[in-house]
C-alpha atoms as a PDB file:
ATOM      1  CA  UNK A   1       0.000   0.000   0.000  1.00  0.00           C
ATOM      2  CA  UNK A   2       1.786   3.432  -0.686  1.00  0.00           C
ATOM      3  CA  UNK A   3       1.967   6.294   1.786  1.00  0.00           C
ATOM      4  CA  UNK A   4      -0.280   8.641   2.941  1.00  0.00           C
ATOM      5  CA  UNK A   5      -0.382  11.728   1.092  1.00  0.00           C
ATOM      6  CA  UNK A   6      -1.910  14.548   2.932  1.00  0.00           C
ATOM      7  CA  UNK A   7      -1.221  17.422   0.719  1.00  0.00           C
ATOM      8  CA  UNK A   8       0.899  18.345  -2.180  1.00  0.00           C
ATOM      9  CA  UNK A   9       1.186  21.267  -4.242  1.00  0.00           C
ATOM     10  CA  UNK A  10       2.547  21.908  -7.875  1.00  0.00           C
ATOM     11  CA  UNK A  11       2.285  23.939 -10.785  1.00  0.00           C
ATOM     12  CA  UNK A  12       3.295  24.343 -14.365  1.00  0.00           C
ATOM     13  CA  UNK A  13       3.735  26.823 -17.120  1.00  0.00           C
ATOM     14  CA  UNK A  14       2.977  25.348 -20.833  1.00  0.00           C
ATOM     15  CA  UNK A  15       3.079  27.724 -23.665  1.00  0.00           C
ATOM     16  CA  UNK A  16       4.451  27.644 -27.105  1.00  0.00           C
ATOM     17  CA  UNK A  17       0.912  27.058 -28.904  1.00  0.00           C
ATOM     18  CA  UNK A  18      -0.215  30.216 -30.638  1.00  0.00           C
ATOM     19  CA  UNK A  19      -1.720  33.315 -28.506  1.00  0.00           C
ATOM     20  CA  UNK A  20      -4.121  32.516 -26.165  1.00  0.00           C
ATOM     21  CA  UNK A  21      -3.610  28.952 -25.626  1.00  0.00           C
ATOM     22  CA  UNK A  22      -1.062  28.787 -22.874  1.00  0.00           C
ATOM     23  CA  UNK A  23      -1.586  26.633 -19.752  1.00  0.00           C
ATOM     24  CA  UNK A  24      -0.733  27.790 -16.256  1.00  0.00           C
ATOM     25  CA  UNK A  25      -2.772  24.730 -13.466  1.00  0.00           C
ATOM     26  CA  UNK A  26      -1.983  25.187  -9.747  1.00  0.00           C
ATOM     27  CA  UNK A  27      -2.585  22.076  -8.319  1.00  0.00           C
ATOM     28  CA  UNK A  28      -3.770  20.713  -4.780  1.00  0.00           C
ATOM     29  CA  UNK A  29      -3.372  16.860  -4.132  1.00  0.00           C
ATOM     30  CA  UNK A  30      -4.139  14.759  -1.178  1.00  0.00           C
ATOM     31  CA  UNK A  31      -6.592  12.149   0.695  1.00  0.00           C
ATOM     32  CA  UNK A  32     -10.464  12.480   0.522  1.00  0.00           C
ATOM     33  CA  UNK A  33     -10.319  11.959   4.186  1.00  0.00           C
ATOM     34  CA  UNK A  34      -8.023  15.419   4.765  1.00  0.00           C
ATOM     35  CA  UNK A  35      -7.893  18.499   4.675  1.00  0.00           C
ATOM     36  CA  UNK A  36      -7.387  18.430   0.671  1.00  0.00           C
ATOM     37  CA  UNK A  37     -10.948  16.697   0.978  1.00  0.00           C
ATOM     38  CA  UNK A  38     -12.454  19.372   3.333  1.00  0.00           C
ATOM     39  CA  UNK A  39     -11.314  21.689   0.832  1.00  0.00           C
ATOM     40  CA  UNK A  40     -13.229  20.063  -2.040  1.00  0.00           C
ATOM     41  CA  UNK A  41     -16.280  19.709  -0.584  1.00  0.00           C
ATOM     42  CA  UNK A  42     -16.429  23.351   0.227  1.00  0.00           C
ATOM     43  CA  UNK A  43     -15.480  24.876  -2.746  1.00  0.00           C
ATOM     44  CA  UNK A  44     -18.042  22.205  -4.508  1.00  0.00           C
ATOM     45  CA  UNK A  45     -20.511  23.829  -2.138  1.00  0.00           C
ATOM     46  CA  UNK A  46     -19.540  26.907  -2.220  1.00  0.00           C
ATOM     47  CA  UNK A  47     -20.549  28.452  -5.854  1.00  0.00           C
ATOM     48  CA  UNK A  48     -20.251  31.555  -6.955  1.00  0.00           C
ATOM     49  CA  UNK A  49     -21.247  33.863  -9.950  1.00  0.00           C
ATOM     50  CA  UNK A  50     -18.391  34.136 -12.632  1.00  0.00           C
ATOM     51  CA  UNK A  51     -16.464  31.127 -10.756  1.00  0.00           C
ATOM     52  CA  UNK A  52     -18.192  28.054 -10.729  1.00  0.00           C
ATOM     53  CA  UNK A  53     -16.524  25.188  -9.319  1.00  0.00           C
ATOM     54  CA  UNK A  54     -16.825  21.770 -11.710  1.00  0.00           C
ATOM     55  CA  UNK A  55     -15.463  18.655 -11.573  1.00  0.00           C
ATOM     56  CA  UNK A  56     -13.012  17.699 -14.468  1.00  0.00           C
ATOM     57  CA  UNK A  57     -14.900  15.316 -17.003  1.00  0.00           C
ATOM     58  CA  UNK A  58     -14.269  13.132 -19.780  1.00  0.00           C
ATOM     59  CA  UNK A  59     -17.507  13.151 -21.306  1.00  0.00           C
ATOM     60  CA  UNK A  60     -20.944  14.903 -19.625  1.00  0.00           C
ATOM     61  CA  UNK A  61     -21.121  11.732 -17.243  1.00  0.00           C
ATOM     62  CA  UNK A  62     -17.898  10.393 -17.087  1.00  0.00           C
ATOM     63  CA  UNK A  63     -16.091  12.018 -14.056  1.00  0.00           C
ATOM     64  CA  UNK A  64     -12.493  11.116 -13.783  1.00  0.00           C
ATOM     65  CA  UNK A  65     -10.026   9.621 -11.277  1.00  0.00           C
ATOM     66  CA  UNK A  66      -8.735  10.766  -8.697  1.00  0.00           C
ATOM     67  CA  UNK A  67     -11.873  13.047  -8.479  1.00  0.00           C
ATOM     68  CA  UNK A  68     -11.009  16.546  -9.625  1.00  0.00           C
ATOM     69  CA  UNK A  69     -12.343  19.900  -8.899  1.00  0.00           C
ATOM     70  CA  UNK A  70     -11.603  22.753 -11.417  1.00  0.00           C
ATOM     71  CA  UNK A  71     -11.324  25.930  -9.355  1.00  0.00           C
ATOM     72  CA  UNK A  72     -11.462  29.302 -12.554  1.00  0.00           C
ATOM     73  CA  UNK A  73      -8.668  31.845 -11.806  1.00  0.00           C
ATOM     74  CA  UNK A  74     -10.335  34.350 -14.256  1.00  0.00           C
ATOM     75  CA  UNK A  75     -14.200  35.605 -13.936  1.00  0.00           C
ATOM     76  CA  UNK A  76     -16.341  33.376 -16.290  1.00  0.00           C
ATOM     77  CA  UNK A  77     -18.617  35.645 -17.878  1.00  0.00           C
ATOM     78  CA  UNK A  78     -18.929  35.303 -21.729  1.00  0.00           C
ATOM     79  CA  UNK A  79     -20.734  31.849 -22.995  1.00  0.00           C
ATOM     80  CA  UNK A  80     -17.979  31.091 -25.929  1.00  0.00           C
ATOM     81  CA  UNK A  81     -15.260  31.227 -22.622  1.00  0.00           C
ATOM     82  CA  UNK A  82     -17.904  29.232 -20.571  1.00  0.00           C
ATOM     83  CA  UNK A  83     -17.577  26.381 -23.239  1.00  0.00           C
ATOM     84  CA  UNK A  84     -14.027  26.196 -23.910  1.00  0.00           C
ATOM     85  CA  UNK A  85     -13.179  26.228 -20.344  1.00  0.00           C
ATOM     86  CA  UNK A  86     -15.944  23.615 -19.622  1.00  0.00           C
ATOM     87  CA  UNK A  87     -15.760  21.362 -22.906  1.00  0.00           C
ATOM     88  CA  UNK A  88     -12.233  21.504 -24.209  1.00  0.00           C
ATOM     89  CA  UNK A  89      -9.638  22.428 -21.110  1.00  0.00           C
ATOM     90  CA  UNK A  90     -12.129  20.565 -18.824  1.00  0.00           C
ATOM     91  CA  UNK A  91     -11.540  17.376 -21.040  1.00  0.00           C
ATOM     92  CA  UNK A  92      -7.948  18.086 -21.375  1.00  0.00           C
ATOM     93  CA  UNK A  93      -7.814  18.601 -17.308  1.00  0.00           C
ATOM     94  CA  UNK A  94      -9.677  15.073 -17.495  1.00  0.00           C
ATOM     95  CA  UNK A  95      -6.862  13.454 -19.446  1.00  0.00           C
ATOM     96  CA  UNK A  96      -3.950  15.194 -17.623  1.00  0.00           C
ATOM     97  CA  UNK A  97      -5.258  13.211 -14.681  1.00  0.00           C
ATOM     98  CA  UNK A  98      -5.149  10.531 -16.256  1.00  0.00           C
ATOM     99  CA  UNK A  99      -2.122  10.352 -17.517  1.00  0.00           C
ATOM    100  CA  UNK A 100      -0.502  11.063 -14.350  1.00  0.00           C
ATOM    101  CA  UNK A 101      -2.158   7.428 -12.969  1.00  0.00           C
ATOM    102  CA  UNK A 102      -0.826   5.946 -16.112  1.00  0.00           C
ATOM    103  CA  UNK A 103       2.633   7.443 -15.586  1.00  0.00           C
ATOM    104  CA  UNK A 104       2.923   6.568 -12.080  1.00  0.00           C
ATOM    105  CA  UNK A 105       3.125  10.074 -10.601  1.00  0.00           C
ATOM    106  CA  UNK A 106      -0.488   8.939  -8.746  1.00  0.00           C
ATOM    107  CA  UNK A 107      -0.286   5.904  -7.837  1.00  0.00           C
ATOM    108  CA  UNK A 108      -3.605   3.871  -9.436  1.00  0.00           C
ATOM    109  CA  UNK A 109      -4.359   2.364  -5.568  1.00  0.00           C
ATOM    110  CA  UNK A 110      -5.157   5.464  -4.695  1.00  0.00           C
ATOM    111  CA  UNK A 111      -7.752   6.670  -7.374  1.00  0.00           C
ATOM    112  CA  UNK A 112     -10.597   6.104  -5.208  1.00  0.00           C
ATOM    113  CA  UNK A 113      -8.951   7.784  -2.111  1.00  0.00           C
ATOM    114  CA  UNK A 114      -7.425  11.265  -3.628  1.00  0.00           C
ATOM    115  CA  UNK A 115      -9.011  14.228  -4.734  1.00  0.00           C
ATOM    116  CA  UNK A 116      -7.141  17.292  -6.871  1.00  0.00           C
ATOM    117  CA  UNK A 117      -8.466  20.950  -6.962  1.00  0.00           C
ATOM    118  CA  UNK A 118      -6.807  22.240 -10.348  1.00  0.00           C
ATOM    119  CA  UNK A 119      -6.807  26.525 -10.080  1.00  0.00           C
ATOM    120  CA  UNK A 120      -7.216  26.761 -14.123  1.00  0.00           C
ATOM    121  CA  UNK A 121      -6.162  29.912 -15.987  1.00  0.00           C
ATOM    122  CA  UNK A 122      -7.264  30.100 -19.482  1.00  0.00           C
ATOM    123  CA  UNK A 123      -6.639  33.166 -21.200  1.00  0.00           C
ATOM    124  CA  UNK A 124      -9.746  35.369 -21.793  1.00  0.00           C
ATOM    125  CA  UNK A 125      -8.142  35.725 -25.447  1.00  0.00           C
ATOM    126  CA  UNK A 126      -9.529  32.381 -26.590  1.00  0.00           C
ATOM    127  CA  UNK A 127     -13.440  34.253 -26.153  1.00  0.00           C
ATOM    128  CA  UNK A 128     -12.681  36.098 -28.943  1.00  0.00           C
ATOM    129  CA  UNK A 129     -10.007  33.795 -31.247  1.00  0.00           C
ATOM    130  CA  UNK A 130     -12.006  33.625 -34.158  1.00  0.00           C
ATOM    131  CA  UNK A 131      -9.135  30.903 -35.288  1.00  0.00           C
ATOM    132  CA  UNK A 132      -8.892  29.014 -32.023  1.00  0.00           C
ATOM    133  CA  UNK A 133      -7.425  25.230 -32.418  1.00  0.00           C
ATOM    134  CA  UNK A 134      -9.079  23.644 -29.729  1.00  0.00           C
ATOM    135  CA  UNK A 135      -6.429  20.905 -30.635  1.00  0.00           C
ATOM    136  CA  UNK A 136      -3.740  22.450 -29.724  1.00  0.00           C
ATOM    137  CA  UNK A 137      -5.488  23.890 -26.301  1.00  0.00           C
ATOM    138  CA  UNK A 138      -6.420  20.701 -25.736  1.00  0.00           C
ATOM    139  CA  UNK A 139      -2.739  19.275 -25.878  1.00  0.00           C
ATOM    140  CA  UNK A 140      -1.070  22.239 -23.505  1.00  0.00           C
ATOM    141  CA  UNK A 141      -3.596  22.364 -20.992  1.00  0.00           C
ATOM    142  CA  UNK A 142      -3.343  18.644 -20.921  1.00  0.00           C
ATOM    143  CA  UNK A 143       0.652  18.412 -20.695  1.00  0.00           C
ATOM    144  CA  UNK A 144       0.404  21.252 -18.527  1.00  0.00           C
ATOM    145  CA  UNK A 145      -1.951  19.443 -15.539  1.00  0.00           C
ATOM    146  CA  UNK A 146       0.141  16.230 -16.030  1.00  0.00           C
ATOM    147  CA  UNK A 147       3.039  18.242 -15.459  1.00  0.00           C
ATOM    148  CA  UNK A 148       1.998  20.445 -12.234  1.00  0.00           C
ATOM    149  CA  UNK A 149       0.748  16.931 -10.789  1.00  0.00           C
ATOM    150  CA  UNK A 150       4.293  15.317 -11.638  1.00  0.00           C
ATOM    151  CA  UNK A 151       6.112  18.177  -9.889  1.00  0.00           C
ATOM    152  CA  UNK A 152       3.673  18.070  -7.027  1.00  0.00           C
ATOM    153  CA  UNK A 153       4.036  14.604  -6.577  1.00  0.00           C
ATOM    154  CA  UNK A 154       7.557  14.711  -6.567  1.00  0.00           C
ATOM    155  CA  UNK A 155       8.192  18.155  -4.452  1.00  0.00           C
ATOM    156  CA  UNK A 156       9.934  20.010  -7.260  1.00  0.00           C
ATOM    157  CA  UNK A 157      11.437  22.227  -7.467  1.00  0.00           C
ATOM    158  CA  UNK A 158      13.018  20.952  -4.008  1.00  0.00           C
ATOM    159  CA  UNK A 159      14.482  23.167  -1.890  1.00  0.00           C
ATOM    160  CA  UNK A 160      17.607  22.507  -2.663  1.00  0.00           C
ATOM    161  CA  UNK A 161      17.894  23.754  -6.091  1.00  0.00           C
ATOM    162  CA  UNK A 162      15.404  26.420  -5.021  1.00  0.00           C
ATOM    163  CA  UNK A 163      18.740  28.050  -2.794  1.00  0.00           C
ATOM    164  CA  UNK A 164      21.554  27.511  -5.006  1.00  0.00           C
ATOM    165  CA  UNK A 165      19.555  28.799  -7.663  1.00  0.00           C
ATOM    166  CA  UNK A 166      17.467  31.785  -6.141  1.00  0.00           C
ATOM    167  CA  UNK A 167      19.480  34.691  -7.349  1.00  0.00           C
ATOM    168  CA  UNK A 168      19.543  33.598 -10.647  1.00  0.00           C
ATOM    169  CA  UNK A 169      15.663  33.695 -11.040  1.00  0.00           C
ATOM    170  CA  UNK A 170      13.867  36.331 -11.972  1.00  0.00           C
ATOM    171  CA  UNK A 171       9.738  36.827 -12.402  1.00  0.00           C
ATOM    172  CA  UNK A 172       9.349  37.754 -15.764  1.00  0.00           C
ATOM    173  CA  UNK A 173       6.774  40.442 -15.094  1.00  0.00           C
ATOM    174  CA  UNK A 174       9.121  42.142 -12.686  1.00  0.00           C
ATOM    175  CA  UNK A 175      11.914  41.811 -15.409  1.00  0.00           C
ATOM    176  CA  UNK A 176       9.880  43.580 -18.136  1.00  0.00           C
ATOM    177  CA  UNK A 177       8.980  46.193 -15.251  1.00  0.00           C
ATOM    178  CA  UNK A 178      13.158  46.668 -15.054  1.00  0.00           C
ATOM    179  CA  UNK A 179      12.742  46.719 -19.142  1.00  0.00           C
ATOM    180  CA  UNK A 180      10.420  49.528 -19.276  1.00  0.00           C
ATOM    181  CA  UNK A 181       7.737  47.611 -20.889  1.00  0.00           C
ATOM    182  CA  UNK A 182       4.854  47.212 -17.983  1.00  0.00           C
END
């Protein structure tokens, strides 16, 4: 039987798709019986206007495993945003999961017993994309929830590598606020 995972945390940047379609899932992991699990049930119960609270699908019935709660970073409020973030990124949420049981960075005993809340940020750009490829947003924001769950379950970036390298990172927004250009 594996460990007991109480909580873990990752995310993950994906971008390289055309404008728009980056990927950028925080991710909360840990036993239905925890606080990860509290958490869950209260944001499922707890809806609000412009940030509904789903859980990640493969199909309109088919709820994945481990169960998983997509949490909107930006305020839903046009309908073309409200399907793409609930049709395509929630199915590619849906397979991210999934891939991450079929990878071995969940392990598959414990499908029944986690739960993941996924913060989602899809650019508001994609309401208006009159040439969106919902193929290619489909593909990052999968990668990109496979990914956060990989680092989570593995506690990267350690802390380790966090200290040696620490002066040699810099946030990108505060960097083009140095440039001049924010």
């Amino acid at each position: 039987m594996s460990e007991r995972i109480v909580m873990r945390v990752g995310e993950a940047l994906v971008a390289g798709g055309p404008a728009g379609t980056a990927a950028e899932p925080e991710v909360v992991i840990g036993e239905l019986d925890g606080p990860v699990g509290s958490a869950f049930a209260n944001l499922i119960g707890d809806q609000s206007k412009g940030h509904s609270k789903v859980l990640a699908i493969m199909n309109t019935d088919i709820m994945v495993r481990p169960a998983t709660l997509m949490v909107s970073k930006v305020t839903v409020n046009k309908e073309r945003y409200t399907n793409i973030l609930m049709g395509t990124v929630q199915g590619a949420i849906a397979n991210g999961v999934l891939d991450s049981v079929r990878s071995g960075d969940i392990p598959k005993e414990k499908a029944n017993d986690l739960g993941i809340i996924v913060s989602v940020w899809l650019n508001p750009l994609v309401a208006t994309a009159d040439d969106l490829d919902h193929k290619i947003l489909f593909d990052i924001h999968r990668k990109a929830t496979a990914e956060a769950i990989r680092k989570a379950m593995n506690h990267e970036p350690d802390i380790d590598w966090l200290l040696e390298n620490q002066d040699d990172i810099v946030h990108k927004y505060y960097q083009m606020g140095l440039d001049g250009k924010i």
